[in-house]
PDB file of N, CA and C in Angstrom:
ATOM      1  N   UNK A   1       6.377  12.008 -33.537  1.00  0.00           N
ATOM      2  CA  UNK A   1       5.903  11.773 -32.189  1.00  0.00           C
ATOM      3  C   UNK A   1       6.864  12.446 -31.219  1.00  0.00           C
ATOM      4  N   UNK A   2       6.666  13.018 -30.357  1.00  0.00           N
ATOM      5  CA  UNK A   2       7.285  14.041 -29.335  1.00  0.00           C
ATOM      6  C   UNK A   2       7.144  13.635 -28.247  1.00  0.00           C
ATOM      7  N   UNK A   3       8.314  12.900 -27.544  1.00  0.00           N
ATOM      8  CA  UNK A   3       8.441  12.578 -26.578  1.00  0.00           C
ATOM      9  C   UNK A   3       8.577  13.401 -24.700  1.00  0.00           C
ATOM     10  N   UNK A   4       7.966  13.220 -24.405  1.00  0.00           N
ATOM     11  CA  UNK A   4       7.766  13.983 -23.114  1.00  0.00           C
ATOM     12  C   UNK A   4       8.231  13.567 -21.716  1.00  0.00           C
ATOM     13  N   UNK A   5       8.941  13.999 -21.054  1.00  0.00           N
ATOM     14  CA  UNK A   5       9.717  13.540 -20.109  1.00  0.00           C
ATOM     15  C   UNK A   5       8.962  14.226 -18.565  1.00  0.00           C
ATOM     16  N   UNK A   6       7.996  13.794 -17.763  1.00  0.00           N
ATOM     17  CA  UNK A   6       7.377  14.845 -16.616  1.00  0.00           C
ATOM     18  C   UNK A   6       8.426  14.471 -15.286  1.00  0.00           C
ATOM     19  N   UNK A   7       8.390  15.093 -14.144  1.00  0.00           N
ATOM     20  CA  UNK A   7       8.442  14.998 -12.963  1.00  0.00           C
ATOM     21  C   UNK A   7       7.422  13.548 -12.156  1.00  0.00           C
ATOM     22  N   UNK A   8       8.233  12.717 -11.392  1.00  0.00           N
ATOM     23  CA  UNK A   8       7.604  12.204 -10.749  1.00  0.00           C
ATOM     24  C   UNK A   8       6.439  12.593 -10.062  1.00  0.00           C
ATOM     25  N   UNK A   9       6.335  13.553  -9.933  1.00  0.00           N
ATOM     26  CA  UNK A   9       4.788  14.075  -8.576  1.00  0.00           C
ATOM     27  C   UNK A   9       3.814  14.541 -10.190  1.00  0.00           C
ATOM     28  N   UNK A  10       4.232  14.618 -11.119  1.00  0.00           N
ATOM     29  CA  UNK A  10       3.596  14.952 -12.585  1.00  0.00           C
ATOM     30  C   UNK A  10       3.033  13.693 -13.299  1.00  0.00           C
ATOM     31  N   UNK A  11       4.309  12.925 -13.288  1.00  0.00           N
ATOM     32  CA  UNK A  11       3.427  12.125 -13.560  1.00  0.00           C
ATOM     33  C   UNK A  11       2.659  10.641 -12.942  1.00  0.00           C
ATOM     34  N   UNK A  12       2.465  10.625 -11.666  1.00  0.00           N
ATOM     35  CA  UNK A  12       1.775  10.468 -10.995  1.00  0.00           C
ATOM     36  C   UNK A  12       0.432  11.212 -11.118  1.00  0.00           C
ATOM     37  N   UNK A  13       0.097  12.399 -11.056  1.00  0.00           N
ATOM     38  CA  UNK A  13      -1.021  12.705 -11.358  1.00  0.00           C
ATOM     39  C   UNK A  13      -1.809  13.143 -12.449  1.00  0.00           C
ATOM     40  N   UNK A  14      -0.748  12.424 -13.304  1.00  0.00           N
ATOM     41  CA  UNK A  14      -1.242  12.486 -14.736  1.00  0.00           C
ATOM     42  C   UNK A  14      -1.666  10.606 -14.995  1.00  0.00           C
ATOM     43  N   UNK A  15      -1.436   9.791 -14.314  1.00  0.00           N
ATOM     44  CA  UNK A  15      -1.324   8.268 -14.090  1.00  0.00           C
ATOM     45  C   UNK A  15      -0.919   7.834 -15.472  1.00  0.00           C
ATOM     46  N   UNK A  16       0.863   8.211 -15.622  1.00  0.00           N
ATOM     47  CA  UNK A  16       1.698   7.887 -16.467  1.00  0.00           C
ATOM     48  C   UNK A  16       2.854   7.089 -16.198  1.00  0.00           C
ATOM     49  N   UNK A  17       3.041   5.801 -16.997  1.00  0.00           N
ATOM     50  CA  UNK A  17       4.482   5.554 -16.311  1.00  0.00           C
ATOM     51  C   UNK A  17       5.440   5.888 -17.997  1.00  0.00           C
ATOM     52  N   UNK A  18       6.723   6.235 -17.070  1.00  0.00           N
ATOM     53  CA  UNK A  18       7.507   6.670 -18.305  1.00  0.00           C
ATOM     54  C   UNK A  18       7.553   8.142 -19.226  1.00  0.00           C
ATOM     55  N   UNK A  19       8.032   7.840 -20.111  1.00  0.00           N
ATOM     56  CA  UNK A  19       7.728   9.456 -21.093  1.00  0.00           C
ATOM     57  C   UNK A  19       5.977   9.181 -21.683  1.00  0.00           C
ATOM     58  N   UNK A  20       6.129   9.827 -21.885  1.00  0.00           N
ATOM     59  CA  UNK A  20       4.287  11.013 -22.414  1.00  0.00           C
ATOM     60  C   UNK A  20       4.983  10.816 -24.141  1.00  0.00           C
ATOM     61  N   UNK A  21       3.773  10.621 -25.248  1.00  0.00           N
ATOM     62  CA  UNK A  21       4.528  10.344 -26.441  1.00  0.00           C
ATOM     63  C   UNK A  21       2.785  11.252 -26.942  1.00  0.00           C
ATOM     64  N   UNK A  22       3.528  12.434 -27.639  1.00  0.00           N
ATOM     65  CA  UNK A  22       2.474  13.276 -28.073  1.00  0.00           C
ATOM     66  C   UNK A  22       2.176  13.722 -29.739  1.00  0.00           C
ATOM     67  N   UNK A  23       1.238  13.299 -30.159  1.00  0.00           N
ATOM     68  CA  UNK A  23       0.834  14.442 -31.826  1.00  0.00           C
ATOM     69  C   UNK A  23       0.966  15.633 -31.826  1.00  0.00           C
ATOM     70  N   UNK A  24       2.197  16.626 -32.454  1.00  0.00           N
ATOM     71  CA  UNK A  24       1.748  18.091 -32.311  1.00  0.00           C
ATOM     72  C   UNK A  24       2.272  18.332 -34.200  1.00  0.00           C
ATOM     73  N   UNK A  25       1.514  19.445 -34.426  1.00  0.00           N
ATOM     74  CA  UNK A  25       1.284  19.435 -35.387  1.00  0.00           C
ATOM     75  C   UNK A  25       2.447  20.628 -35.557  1.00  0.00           C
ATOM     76  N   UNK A  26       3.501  20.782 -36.738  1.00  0.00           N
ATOM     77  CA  UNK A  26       4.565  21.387 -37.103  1.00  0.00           C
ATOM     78  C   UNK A  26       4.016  22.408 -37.696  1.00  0.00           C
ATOM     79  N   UNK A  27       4.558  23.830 -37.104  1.00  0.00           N
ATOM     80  CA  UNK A  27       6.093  23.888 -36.383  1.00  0.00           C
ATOM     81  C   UNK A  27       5.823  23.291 -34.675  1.00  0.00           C
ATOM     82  N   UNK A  28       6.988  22.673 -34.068  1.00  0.00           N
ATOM     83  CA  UNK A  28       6.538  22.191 -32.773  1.00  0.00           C
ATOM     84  C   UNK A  28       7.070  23.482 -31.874  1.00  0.00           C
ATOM     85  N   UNK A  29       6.167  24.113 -30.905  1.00  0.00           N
ATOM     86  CA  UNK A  29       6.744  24.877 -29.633  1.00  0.00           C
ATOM     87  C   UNK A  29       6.299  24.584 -28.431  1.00  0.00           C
ATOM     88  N   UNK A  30       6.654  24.876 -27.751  1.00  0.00           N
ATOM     89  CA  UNK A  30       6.571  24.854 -26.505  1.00  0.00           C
ATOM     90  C   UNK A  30       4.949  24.929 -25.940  1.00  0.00           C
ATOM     91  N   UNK A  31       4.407  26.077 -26.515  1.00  0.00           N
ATOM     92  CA  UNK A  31       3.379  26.214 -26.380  1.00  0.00           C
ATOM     93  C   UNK A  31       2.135  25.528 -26.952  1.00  0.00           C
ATOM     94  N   UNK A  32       2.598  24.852 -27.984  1.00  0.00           N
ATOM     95  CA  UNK A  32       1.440  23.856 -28.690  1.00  0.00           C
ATOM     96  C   UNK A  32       2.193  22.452 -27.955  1.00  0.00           C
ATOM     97  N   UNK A  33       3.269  22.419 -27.943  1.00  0.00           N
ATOM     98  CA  UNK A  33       3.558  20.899 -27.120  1.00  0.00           C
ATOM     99  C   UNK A  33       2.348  21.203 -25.434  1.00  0.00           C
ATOM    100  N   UNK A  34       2.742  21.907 -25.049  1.00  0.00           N
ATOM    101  CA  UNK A  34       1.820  21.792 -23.787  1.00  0.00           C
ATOM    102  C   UNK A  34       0.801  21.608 -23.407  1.00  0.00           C
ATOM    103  N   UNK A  35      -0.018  22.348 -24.812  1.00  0.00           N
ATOM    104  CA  UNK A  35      -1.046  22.485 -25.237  1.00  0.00           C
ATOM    105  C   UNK A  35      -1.994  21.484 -25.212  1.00  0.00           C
ATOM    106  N   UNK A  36      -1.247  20.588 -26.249  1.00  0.00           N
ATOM    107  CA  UNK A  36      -1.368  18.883 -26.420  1.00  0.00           C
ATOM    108  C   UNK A  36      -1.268  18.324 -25.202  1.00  0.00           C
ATOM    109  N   UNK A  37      -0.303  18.430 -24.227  1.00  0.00           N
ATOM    110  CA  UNK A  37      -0.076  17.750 -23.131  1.00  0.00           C
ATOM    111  C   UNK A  37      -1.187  17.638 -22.021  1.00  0.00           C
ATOM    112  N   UNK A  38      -1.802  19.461 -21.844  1.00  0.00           N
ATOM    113  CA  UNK A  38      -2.916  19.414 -21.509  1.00  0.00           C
ATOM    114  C   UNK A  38      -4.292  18.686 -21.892  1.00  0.00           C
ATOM    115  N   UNK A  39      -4.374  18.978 -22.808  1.00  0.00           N
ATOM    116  CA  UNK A  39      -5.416  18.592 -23.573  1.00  0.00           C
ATOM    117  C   UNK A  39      -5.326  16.941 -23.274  1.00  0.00           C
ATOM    118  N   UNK A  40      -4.546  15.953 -23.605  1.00  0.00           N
ATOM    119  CA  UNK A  40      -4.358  14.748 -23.123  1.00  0.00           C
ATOM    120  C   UNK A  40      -4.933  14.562 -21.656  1.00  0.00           C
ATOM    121  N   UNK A  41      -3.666  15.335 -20.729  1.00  0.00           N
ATOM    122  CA  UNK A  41      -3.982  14.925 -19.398  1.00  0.00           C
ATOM    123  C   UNK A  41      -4.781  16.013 -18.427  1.00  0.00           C
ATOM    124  N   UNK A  42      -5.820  16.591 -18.457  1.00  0.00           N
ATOM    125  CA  UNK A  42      -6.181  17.812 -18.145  1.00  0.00           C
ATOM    126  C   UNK A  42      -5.876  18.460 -16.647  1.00  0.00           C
ATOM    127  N   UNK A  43      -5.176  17.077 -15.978  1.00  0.00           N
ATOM    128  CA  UNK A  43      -5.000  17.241 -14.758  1.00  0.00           C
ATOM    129  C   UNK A  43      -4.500  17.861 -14.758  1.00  0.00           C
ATOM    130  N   UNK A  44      -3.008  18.183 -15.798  1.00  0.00           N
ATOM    131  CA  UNK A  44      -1.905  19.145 -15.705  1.00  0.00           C
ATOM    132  C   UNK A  44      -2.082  20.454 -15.810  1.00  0.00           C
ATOM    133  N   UNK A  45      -3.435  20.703 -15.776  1.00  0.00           N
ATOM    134  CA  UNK A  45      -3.592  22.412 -16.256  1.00  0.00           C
ATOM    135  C   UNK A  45      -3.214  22.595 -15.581  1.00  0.00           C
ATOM    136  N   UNK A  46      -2.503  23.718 -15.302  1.00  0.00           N
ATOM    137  CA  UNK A  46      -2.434  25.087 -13.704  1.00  0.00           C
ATOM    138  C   UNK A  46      -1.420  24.309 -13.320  1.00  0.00           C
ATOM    139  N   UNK A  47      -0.479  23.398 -13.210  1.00  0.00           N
ATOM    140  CA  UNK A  47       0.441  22.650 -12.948  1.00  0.00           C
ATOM    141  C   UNK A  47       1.814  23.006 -13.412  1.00  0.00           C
ATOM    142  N   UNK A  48       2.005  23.210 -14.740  1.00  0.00           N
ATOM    143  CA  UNK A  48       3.305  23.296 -15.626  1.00  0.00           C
ATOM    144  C   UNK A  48       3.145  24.820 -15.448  1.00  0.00           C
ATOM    145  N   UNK A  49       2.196  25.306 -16.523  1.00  0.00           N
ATOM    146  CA  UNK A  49       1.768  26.650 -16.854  1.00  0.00           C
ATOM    147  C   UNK A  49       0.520  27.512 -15.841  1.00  0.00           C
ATOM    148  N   UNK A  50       0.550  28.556 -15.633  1.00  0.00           N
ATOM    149  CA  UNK A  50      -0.490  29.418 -15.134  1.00  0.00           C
ATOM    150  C   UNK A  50      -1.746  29.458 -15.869  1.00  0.00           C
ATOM    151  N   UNK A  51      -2.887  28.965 -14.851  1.00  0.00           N
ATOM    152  CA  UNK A  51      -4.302  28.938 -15.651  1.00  0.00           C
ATOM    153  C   UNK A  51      -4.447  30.001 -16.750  1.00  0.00           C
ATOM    154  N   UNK A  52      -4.463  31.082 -15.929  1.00  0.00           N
ATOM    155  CA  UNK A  52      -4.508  32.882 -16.727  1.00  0.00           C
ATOM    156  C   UNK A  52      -3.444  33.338 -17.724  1.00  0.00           C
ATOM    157  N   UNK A  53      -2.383  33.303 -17.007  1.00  0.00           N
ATOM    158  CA  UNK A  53      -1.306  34.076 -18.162  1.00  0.00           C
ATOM    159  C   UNK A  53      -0.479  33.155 -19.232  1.00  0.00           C
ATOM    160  N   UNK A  54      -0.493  31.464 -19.042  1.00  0.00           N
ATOM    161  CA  UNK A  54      -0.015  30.515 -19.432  1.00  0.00           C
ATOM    162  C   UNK A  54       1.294  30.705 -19.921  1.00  0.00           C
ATOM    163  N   UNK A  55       2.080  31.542 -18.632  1.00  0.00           N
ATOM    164  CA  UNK A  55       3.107  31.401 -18.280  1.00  0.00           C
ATOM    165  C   UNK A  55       3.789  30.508 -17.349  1.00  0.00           C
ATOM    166  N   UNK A  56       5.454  29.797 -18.131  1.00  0.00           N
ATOM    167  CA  UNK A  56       5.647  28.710 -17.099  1.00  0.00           C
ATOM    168  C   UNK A  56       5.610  28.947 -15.777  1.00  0.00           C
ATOM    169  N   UNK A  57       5.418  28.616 -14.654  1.00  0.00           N
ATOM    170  CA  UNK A  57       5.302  28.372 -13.317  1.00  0.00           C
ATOM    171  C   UNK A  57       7.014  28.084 -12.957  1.00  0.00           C
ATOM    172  N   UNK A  58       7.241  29.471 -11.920  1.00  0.00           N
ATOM    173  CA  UNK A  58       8.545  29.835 -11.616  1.00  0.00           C
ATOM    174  C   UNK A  58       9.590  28.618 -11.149  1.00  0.00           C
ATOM    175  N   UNK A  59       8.634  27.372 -10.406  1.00  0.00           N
ATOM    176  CA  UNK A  59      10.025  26.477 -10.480  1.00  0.00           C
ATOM    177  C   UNK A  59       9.706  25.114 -11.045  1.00  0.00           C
ATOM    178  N   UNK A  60       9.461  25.915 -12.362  1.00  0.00           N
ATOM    179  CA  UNK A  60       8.813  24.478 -13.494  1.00  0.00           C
ATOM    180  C   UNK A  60      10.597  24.940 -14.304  1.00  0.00           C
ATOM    181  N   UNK A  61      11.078  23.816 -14.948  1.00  0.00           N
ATOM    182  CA  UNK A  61      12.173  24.117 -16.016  1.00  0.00           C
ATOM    183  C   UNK A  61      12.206  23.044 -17.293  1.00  0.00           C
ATOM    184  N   UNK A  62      12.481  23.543 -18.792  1.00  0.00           N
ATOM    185  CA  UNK A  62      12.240  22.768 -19.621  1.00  0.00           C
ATOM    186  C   UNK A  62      13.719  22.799 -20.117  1.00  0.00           C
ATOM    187  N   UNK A  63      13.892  21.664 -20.333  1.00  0.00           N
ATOM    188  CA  UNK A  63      15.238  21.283 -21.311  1.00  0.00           C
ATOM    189  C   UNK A  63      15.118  20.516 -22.279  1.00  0.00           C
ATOM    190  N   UNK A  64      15.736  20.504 -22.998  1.00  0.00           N
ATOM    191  CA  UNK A  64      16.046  19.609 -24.244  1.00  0.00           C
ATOM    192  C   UNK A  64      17.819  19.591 -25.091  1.00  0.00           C
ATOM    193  N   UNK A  65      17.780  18.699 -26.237  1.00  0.00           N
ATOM    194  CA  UNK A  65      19.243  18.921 -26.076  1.00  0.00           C
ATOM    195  C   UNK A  65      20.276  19.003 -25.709  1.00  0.00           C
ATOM    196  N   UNK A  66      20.214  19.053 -24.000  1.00  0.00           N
ATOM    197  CA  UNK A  66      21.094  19.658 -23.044  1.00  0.00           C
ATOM    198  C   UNK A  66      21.124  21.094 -23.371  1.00  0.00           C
ATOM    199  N   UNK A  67      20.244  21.661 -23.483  1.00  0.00           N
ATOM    200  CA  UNK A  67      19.983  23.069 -23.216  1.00  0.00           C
ATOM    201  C   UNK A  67      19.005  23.199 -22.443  1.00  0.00           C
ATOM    202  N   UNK A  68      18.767  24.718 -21.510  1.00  0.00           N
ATOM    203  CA  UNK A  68      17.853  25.216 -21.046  1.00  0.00           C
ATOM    204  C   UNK A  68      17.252  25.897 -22.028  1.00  0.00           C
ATOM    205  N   UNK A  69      15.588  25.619 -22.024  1.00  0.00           N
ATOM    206  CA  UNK A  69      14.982  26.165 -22.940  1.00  0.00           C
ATOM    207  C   UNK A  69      13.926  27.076 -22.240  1.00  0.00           C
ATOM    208  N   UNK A  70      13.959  27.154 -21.139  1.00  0.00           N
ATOM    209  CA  UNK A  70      13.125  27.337 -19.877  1.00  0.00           C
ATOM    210  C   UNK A  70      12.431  29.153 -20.270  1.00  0.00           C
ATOM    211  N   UNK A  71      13.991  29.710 -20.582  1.00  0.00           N
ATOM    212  CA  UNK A  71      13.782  30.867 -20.742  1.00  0.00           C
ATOM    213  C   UNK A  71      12.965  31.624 -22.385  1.00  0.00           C
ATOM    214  N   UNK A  72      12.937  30.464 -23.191  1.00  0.00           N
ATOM    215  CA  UNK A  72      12.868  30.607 -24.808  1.00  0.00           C
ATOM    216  C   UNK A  72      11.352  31.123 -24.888  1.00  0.00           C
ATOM    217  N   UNK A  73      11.510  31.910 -25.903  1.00  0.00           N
ATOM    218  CA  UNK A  73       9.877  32.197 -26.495  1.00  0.00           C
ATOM    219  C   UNK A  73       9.401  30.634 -26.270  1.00  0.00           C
ATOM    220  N   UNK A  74       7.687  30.945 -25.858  1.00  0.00           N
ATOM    221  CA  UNK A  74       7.057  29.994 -25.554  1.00  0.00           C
ATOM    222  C   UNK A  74       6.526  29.171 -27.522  1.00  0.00           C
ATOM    223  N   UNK A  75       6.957  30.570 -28.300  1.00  0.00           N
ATOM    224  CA  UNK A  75       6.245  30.183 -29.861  1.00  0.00           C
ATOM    225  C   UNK A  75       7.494  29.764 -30.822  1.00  0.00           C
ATOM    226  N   UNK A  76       8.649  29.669 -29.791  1.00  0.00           N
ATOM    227  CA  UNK A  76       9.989  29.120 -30.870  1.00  0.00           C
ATOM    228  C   UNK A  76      10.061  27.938 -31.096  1.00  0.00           C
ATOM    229  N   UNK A  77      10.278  27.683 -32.290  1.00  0.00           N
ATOM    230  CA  UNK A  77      10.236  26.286 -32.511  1.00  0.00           C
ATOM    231  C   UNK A  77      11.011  25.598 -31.769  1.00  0.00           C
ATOM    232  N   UNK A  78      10.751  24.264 -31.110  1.00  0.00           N
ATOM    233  CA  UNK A  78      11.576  23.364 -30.657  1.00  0.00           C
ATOM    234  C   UNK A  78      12.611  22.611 -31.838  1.00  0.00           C
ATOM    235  N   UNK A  79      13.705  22.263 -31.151  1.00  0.00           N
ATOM    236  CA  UNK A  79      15.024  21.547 -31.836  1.00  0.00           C
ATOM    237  C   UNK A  79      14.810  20.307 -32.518  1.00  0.00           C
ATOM    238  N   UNK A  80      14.983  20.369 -33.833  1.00  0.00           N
ATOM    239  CA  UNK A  80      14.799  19.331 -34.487  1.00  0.00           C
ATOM    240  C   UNK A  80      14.585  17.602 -33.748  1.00  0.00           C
ATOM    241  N   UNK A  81      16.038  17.218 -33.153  1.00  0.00           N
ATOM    242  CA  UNK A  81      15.763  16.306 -32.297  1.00  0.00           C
ATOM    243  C   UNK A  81      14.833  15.462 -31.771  1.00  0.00           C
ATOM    244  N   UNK A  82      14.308  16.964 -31.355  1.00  0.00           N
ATOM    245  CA  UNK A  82      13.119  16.927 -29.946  1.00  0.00           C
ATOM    246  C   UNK A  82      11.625  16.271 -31.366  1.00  0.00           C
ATOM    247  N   UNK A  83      11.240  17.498 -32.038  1.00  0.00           N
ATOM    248  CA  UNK A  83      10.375  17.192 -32.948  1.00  0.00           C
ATOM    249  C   UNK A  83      10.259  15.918 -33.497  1.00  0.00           C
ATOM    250  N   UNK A  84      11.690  15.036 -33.925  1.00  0.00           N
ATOM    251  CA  UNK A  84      11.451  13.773 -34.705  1.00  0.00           C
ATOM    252  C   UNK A  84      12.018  13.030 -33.605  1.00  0.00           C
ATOM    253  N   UNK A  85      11.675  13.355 -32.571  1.00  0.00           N
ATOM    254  CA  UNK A  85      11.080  12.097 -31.678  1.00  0.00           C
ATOM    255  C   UNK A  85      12.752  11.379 -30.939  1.00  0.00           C
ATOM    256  N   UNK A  86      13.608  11.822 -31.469  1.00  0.00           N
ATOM    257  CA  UNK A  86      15.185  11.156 -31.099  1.00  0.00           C
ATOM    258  C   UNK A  86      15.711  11.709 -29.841  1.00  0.00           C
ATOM    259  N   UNK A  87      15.058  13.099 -29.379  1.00  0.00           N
ATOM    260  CA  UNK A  87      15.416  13.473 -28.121  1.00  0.00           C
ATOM    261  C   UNK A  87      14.396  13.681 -27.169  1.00  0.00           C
ATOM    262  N   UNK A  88      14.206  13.465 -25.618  1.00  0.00           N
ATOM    263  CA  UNK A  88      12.919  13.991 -25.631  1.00  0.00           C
ATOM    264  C   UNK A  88      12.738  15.152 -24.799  1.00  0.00           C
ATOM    265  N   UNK A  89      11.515  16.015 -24.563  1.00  0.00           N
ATOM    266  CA  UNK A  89      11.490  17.307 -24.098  1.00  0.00           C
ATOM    267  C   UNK A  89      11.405  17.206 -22.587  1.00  0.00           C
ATOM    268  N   UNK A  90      12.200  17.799 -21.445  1.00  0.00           N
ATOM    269  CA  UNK A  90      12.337  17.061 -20.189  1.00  0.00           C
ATOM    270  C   UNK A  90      11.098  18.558 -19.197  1.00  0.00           C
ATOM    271  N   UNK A  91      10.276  18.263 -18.897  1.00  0.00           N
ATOM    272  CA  UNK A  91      10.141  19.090 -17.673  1.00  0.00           C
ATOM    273  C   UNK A  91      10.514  18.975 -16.836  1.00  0.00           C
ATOM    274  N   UNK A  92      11.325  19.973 -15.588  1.00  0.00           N
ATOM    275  CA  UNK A  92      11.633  19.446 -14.784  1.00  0.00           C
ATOM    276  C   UNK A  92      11.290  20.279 -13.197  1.00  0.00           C
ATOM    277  N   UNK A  93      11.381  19.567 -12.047  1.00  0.00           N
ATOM    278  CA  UNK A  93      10.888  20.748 -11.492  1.00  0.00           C
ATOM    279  C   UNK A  93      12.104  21.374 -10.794  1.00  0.00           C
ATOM    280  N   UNK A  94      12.272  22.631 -10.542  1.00  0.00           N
ATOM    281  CA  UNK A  94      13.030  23.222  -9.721  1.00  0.00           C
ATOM    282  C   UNK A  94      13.877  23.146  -8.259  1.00  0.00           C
ATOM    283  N   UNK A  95      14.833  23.001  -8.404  1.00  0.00           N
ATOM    284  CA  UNK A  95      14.967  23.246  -7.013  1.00  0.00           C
ATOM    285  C   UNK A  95      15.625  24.056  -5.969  1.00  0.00           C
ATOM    286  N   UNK A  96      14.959  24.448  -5.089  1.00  0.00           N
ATOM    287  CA  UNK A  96      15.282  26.367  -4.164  1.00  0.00           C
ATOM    288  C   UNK A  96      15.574  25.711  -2.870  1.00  0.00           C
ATOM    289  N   UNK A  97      15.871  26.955  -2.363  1.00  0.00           N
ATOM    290  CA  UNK A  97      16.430  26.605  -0.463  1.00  0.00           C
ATOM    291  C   UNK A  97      17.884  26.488  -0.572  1.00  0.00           C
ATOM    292  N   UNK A  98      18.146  25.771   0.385  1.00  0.00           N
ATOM    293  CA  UNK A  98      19.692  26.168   0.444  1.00  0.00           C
ATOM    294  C   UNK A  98      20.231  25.248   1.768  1.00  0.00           C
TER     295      UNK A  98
END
């Protein structure tokens, strides 16, 4: 089970309280975790990722581990951890200005 960590304004309009606890079928990435995530909450389409290119959205950021994973192939497997459920995968949103 793959635990999912959203943004307050996320998950609010996903009408979630807490982490998101998801089925993805191994190997886990980024891109099938989301996948799932969508598919669950459909609100989130176009939200995390771009409708069209389902590329992350410039001040979307994913961590795990205490790593930035933000930048990682979208098809690399996620960190053990994350997969068996002991860590969980954080979206987070960005923040710009100054």
């Amino acid at each position: 089970m793959i635990r999912v960590v959203l943004p307050a304004h996320l998950r609010n309009l996903a009408k979630v309280d807490g982490e998101v606890r998801l089925e993805v079928a191994e190997p886990v990435t980024q891109r099938l975790l989301l996948d799932a995530l969508e598919e669950r909450h459909p609100m989130l389409r176009g939200t995390i990722r771009d409708r069209r290119s389902g590329r992350r959205r410039a001040f979307v950021r994913f961590f795990a581990c205490e790593e930035d994973l933000s930048n990682e192939s979208p098809d690399a497997p996620l960190p053990d951890p994350v997969v068996h459920g002991k860590e969980p995968f954080l979206i987070v949103g960005a923040m710009a200005g100054g």
